[in-house]
Protein backbone atom coordinates (compact mmCIF):
# COMPACT_ATOMS: atom_id res chain seq x y z
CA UNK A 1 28.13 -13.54 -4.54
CA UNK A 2 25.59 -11.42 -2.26
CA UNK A 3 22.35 -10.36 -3.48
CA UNK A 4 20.45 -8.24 -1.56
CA UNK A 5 16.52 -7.67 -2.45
CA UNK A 6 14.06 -4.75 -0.42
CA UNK A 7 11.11 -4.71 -0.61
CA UNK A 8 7.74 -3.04 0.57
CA UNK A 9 4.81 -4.62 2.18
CA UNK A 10 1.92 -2.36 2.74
CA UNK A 11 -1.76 -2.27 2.65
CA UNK A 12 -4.36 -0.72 3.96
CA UNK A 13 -6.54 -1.17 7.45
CA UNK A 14 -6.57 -4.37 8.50
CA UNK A 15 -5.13 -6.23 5.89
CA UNK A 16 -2.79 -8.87 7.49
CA UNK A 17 0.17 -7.40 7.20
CA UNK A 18 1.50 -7.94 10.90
CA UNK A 19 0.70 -11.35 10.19
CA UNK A 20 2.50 -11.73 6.98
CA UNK A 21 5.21 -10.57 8.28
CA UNK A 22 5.58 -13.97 10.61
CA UNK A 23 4.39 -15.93 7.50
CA UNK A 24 7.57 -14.42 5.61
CA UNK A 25 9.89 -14.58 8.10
CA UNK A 26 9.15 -18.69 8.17
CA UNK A 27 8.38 -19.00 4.51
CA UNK A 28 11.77 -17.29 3.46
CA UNK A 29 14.30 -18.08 6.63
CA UNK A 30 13.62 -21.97 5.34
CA UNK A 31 14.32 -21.11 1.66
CA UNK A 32 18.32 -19.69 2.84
CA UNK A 33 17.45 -16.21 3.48
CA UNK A 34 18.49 -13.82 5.83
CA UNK A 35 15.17 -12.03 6.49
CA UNK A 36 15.20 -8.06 7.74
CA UNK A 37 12.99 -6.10 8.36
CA UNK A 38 12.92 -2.19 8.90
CA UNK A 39 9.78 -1.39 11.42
CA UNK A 40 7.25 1.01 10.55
CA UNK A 41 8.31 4.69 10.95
CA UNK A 42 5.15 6.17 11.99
CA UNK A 43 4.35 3.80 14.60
CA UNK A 44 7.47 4.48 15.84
CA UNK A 45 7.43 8.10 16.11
CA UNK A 46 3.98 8.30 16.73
CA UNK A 47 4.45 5.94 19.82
CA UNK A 48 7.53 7.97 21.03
CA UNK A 49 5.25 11.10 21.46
CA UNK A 50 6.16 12.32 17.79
CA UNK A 51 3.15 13.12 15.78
CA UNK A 52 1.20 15.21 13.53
CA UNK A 53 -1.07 16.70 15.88
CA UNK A 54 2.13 17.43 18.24
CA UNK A 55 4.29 19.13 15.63
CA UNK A 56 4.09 22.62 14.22
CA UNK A 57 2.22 21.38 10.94
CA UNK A 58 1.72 18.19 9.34
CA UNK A 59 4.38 18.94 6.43
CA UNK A 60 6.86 19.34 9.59
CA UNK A 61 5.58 15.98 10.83
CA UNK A 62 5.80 14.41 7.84
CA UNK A 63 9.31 15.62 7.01
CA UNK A 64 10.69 14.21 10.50
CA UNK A 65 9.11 10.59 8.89
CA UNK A 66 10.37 10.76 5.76
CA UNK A 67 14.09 11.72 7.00
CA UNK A 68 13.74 9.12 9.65
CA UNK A 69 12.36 6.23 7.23
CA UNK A 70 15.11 7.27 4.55
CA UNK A 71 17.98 7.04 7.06
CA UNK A 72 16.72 3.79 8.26
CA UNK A 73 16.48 1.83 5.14
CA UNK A 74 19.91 3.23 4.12
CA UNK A 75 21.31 1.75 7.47
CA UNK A 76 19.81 -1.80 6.67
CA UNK A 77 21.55 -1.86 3.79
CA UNK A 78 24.58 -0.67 5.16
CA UNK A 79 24.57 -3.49 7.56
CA UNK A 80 23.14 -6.19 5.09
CA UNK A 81 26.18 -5.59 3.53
CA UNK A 82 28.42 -6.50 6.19
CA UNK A 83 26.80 -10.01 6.87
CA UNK A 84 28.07 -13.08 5.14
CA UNK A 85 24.66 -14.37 4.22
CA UNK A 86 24.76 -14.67 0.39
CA UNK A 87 20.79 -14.07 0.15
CA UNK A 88 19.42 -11.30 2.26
CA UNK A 89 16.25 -10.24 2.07
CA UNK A 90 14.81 -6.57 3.50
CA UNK A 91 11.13 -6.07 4.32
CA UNK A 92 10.31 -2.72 4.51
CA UNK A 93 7.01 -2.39 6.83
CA UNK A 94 5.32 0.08 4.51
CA UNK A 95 7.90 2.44 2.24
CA UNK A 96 8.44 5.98 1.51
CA UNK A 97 5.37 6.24 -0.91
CA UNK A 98 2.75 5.27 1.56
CA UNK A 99 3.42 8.65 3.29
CA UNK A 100 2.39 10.21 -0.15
CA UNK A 101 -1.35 9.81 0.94
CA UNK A 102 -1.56 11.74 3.97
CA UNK A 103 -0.35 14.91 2.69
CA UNK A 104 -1.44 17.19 0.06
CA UNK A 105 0.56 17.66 -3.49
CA UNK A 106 2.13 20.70 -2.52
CA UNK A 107 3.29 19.50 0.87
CA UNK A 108 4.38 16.13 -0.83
CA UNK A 109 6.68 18.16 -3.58
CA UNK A 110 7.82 20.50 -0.39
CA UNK A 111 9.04 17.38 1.20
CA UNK A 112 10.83 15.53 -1.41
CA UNK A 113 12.89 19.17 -2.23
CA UNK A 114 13.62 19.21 1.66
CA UNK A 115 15.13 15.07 1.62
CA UNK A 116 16.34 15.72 -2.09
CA UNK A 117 14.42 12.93 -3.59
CA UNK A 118 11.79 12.59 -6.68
CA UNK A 119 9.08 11.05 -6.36
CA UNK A 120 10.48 8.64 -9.14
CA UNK A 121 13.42 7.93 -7.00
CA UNK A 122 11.80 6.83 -3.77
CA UNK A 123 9.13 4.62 -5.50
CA UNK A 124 11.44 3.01 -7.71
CA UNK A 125 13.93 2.55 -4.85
CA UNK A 126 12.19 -0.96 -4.08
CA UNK A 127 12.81 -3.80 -6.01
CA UNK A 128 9.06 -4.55 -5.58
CA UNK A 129 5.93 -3.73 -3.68
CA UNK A 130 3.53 -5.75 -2.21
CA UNK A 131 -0.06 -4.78 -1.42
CA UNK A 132 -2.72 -6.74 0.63
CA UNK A 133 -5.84 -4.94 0.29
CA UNK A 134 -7.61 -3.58 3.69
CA UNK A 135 -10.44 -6.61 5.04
CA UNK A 136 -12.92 -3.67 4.13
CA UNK A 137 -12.49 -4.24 0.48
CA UNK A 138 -13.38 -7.06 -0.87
CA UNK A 139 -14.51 -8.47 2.97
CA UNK A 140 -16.15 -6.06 4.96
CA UNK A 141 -18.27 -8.38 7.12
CA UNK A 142 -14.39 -9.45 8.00
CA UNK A 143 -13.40 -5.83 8.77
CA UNK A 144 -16.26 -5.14 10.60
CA UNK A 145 -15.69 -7.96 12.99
CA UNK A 146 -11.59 -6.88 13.60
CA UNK A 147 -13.28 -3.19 14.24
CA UNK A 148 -15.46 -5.07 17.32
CA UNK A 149 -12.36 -6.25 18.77
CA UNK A 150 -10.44 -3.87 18.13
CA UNK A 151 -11.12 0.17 19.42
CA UNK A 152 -7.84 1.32 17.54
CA UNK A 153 -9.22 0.44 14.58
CA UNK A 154 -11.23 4.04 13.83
CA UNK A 155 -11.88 3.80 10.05
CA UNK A 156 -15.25 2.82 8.78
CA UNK A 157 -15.69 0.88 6.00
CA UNK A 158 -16.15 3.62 3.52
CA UNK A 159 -13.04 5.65 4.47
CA UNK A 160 -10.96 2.52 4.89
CA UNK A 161 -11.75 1.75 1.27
CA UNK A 162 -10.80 4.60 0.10
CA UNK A 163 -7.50 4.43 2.38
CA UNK A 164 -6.58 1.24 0.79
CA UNK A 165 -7.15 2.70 -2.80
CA UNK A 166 -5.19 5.50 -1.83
CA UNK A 167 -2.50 3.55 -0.75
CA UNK A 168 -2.79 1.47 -4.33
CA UNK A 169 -2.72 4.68 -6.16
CA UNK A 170 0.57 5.74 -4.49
CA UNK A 171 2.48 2.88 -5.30
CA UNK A 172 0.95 2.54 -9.06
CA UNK A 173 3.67 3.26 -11.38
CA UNK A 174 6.39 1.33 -9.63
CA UNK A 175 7.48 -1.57 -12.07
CA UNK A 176 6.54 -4.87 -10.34
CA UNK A 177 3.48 -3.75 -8.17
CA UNK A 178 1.28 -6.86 -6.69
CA UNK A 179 -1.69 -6.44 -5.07
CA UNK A 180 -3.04 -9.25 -2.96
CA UNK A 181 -7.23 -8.87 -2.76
CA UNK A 182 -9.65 -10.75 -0.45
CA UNK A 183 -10.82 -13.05 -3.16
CA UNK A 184 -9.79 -16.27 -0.79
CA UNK A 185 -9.86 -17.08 2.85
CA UNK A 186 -7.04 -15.38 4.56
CA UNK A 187 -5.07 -18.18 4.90
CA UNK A 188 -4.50 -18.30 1.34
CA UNK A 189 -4.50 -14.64 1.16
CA UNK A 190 -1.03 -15.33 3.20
CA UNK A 191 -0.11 -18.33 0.81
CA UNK A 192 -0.64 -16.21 -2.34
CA UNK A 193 1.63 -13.20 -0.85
CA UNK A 194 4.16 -15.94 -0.15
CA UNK A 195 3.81 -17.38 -3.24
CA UNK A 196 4.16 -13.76 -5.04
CA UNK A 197 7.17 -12.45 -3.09
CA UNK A 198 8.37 -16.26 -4.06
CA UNK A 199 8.12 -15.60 -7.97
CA UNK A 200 9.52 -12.29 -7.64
CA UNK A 201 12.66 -13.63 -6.19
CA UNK A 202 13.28 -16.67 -8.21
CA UNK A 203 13.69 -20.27 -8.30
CA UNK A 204 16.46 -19.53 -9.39
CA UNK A 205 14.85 -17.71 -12.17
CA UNK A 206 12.03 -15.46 -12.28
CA UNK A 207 9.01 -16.77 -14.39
CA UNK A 208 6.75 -13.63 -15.77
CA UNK A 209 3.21 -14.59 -16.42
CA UNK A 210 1.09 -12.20 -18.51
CA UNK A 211 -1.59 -11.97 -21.63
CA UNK A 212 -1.07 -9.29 -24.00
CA UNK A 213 -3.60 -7.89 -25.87
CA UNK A 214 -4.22 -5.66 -28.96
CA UNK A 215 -6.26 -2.08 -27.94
CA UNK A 216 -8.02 0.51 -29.16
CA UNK A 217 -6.06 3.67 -28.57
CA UNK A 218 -7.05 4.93 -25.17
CA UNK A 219 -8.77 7.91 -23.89
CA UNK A 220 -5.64 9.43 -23.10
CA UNK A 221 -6.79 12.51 -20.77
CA UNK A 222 -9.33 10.10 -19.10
CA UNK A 223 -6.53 7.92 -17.62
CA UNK A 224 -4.29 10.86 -16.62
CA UNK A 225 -7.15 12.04 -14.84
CA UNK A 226 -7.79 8.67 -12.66
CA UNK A 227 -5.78 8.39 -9.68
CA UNK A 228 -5.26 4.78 -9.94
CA UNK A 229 -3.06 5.24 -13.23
CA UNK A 230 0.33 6.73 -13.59
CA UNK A 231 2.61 7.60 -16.97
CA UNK A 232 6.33 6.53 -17.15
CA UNK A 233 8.54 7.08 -20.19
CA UNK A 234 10.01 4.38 -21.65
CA UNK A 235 13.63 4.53 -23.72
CA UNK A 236 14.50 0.44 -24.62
CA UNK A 237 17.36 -0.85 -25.73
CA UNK A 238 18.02 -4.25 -27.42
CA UNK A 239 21.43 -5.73 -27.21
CA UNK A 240 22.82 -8.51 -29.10
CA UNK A 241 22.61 -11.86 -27.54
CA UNK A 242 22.30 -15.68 -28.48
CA UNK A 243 19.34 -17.84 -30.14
CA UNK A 244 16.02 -18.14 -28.39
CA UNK A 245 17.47 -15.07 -25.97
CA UNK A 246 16.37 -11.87 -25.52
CA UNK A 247 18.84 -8.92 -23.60
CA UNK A 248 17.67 -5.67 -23.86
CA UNK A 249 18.45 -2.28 -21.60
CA UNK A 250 15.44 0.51 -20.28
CA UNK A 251 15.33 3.39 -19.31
CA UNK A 252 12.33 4.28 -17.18
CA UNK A 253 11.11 7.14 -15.32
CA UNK A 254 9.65 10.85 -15.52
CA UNK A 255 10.37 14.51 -15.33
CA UNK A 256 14.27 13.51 -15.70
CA UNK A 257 14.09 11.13 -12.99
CA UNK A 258 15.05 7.76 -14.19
CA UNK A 259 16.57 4.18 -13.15
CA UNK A 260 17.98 1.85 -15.39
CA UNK A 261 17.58 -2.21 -16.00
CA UNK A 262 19.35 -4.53 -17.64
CA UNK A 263 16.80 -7.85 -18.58
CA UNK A 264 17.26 -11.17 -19.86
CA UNK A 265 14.20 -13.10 -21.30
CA UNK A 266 13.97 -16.62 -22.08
CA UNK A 267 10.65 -18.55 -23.57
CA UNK A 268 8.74 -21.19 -21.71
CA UNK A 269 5.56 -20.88 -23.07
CA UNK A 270 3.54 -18.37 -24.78
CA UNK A 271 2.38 -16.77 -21.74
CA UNK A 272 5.36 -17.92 -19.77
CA UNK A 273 9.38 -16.47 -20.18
CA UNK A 274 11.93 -16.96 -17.47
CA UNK A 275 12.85 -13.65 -16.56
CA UNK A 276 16.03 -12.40 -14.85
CA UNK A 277 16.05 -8.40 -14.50
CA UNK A 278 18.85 -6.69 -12.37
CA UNK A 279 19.19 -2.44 -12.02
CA UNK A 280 21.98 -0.74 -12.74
CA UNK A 281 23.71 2.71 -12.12
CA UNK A 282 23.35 4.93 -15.20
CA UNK A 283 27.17 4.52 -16.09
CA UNK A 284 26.66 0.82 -16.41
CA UNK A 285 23.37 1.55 -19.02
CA UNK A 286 25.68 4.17 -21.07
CA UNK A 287 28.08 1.40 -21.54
CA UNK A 288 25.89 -1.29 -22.42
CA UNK A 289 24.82 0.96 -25.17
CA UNK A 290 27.68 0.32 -26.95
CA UNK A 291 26.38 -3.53 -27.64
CA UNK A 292 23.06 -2.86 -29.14
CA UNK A 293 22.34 -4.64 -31.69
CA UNK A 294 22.33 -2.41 -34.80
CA UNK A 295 19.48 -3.80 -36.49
CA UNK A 296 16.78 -3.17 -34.17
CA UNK A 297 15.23 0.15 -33.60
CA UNK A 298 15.57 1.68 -30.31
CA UNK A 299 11.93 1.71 -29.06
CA UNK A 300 10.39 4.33 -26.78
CA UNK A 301 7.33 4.53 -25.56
CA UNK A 302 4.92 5.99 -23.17
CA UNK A 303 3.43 3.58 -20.62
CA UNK A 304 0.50 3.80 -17.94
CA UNK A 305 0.36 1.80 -15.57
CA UNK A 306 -3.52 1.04 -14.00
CA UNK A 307 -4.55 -0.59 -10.94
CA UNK A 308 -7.86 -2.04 -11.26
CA UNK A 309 -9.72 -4.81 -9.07
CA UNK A 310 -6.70 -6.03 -7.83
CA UNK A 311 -5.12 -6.53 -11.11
CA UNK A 312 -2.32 -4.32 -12.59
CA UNK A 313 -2.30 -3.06 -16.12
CA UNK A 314 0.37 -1.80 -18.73
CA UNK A 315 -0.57 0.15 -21.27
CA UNK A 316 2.06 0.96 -24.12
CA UNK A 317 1.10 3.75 -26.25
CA UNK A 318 4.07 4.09 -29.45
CA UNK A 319 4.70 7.13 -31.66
CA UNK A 320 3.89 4.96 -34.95
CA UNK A 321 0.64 4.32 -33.65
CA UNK A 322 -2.09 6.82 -33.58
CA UNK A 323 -5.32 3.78 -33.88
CA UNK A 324 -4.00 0.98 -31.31
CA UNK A 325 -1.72 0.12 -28.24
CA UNK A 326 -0.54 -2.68 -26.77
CA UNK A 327 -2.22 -3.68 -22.86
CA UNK A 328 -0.30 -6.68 -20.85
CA UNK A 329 -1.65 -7.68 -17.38
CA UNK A 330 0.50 -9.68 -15.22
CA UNK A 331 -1.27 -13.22 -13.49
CA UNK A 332 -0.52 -15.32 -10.70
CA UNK A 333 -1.05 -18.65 -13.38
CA UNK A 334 -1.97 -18.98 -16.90
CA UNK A 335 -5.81 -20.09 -16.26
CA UNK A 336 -5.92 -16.64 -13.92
CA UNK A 337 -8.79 -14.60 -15.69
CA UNK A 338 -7.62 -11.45 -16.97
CA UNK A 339 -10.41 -8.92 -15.93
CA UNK A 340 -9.98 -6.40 -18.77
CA UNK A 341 -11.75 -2.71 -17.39
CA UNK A 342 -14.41 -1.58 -19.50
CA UNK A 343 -13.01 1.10 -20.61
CA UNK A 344 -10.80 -0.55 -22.40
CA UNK A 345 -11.02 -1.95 -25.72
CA UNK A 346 -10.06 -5.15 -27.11
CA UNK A 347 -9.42 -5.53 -30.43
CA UNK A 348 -7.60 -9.13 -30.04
CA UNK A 349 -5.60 -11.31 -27.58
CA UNK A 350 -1.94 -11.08 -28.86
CA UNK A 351 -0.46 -13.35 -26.04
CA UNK A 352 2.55 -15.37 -27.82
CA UNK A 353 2.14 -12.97 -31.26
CA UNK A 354 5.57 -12.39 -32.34
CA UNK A 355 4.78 -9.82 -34.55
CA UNK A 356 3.59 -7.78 -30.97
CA UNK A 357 6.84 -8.24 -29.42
CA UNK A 358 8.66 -4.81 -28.33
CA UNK A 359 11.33 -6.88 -30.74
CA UNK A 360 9.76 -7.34 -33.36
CA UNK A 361 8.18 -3.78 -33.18
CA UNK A 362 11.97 -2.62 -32.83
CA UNK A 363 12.10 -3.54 -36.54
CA UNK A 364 9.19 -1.09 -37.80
């Protein structure tokens, strides 16, 4: 049977990506996939004489790229599905959301009415996004040395930083974010990317690795204010399965924009489940209703997600708690260091607490 996975690889000022995207044609081509990838839509128009500062306006720029980069995406898949290759995976050289940071709100919420998208839609559109963070974070000596060599590269330091955060911020809310920071050489800045886009599609099976911890209930209006944190409602839905399994059904989105998931979860350690998530059309979720298992509560809850130092954050607020919440970050290994803002307040590490479980909180 054909699966077919897209993702995003973005990032900001020289981060690697043209690079990576040798390192994952090789890396994946000689694990059986068939490797696509779209090419990046404003290089393309920009090239061909199409740009901002030759349009009327930048929203009329920036609605030419976001038509263009929509129909081309939906024409990989169209063809994807035509070739016999059972695995086929799509590379998207940056996606719709990275447009998001060179306009303004109004002229972002002017475009999506024009393409008849949310903002929901398009993000969540990816199966999963994949950051390397610009040279100039993290390594600026690095960036500084590309800049030399290279007289395209116009940013300085400062406003490539804040490009690259930008960028982050976009993208933050999407449900399986990565970011890839300049903690290593850039050799194994390529090896970790590989290794994360690896995880995310499975061996066969995807293995989630995160720490949960208990909270003190957040400043709520102080992380609606940061741009590097985003809130997504939550609807979940267990379903009866078999001993040491877990199915369950979400709904996730906001505004009345939301995609569906159907997720299996088995137990390898305390920190470590196999994990084999697929999305599904709303019809299919509406059915699946019909096997919940009756003795769990359904559980909803309001989640914000936070980028922070390259790490990315989930934190679960629920309506019978007014004192605590629940925070998981998601790790590369187990002995990966968490990094916990300090803003945040631990009360106690509840990694491999049953009594924490969305499960077992299904039964309050």
């Amino acid at each position: 049977m054909q699966k077919i996975t897209k993702i995003v690889l973005t990032g900001g000022p020289c981060a690697g990506k043209s690079t990576a995207m040798s390192w994952i044609q090789n890396a994946f081509t000689a694990r059986g996939f068939k490797v696509l990838f779209v090419p990046e839509t404003a290089t393309e128009l920009i090239t061909g004489g199409v740009a901002p500062w030759t349009c009327g306006t930048n929203l009329d720029y920036q609605t030419c790229q976001m038509r263009l980069q929509k129909e081309k995406e939906s024409i990989f898949l169209t063809a994807a599905n035509t070739m016999p290759d059972k695995k086929i995976l799509i590379v998207c050289d940056r996606g719709m959301m990275d447009n998001r940071v060179y306009m303004t709100d109004d002229e972002f919420q002017i475009v999506l009415g024009r393409i008849n998208e949310t903002e929901v839609a398009i993000r969540d559109d990816y199966d999963a996004v994949f950051h390397l963070m610009s040279a100039a974070n993290g390594a600026p000596g690095i960036y500084l040395k590309n800049k030399e060599k290279n007289p395209a590269r116009i940013e300085t330091v400062e406003q490539a930083v804040e490009l690259d955060n930008k960028l982050i911020s976009a993208w933050t809310g999407h449900p399986h974010l990565r970011v890839i920071d300049n903690s290593t050489g850039f050799e194994d800045k390529m090896k970790r990317l590989i290794s994360e886009i690896a995880g995310f599609l499975g061996a066969p099976e995807l293995c989630e690795i995160e720490r949960k911890f208990l909270i003190e209930y957040p400043d709520v209006k102080m992380l609606e204010e940061r741009p590097n944190c985003k809130k997504v409602e939550i609807i979940q839905t267990y379903l009866k399965a078999g001993d040491h399994e877990e199915v369950r059904v979400r709904q996730r989105g906001t505004d009345g924009s939301y995609i569906y998931f159907k997720t299996i979860k088995k137990k390898v350690t305390d920190a470590t489940r196999v994990e084999i998530e697929e999305r599904i059309s709303q019809e299919e979720y509406l059915k699946l209703l019909m096997e919940a298992d009756t003795s769990l509560h359904q559980i909803r809850k309001t989640r914000y997600c936070l980028t922070n130092e390259g790490r990315y954050f989930e934190i679960d607020l629920y309506p019978f708690w007014s004192d605590k919440a629940i925070m998981e970050v998601a790790l590369l290994n187990e002995a990966q260091e968490a990094e916990i803002p300090d803003f945040l307040k631990i009360i106690k590490e509840v990694t491999g607490d049953d009594a924490y479980k969305n499960a077992s909180l299904a039964k309050l």
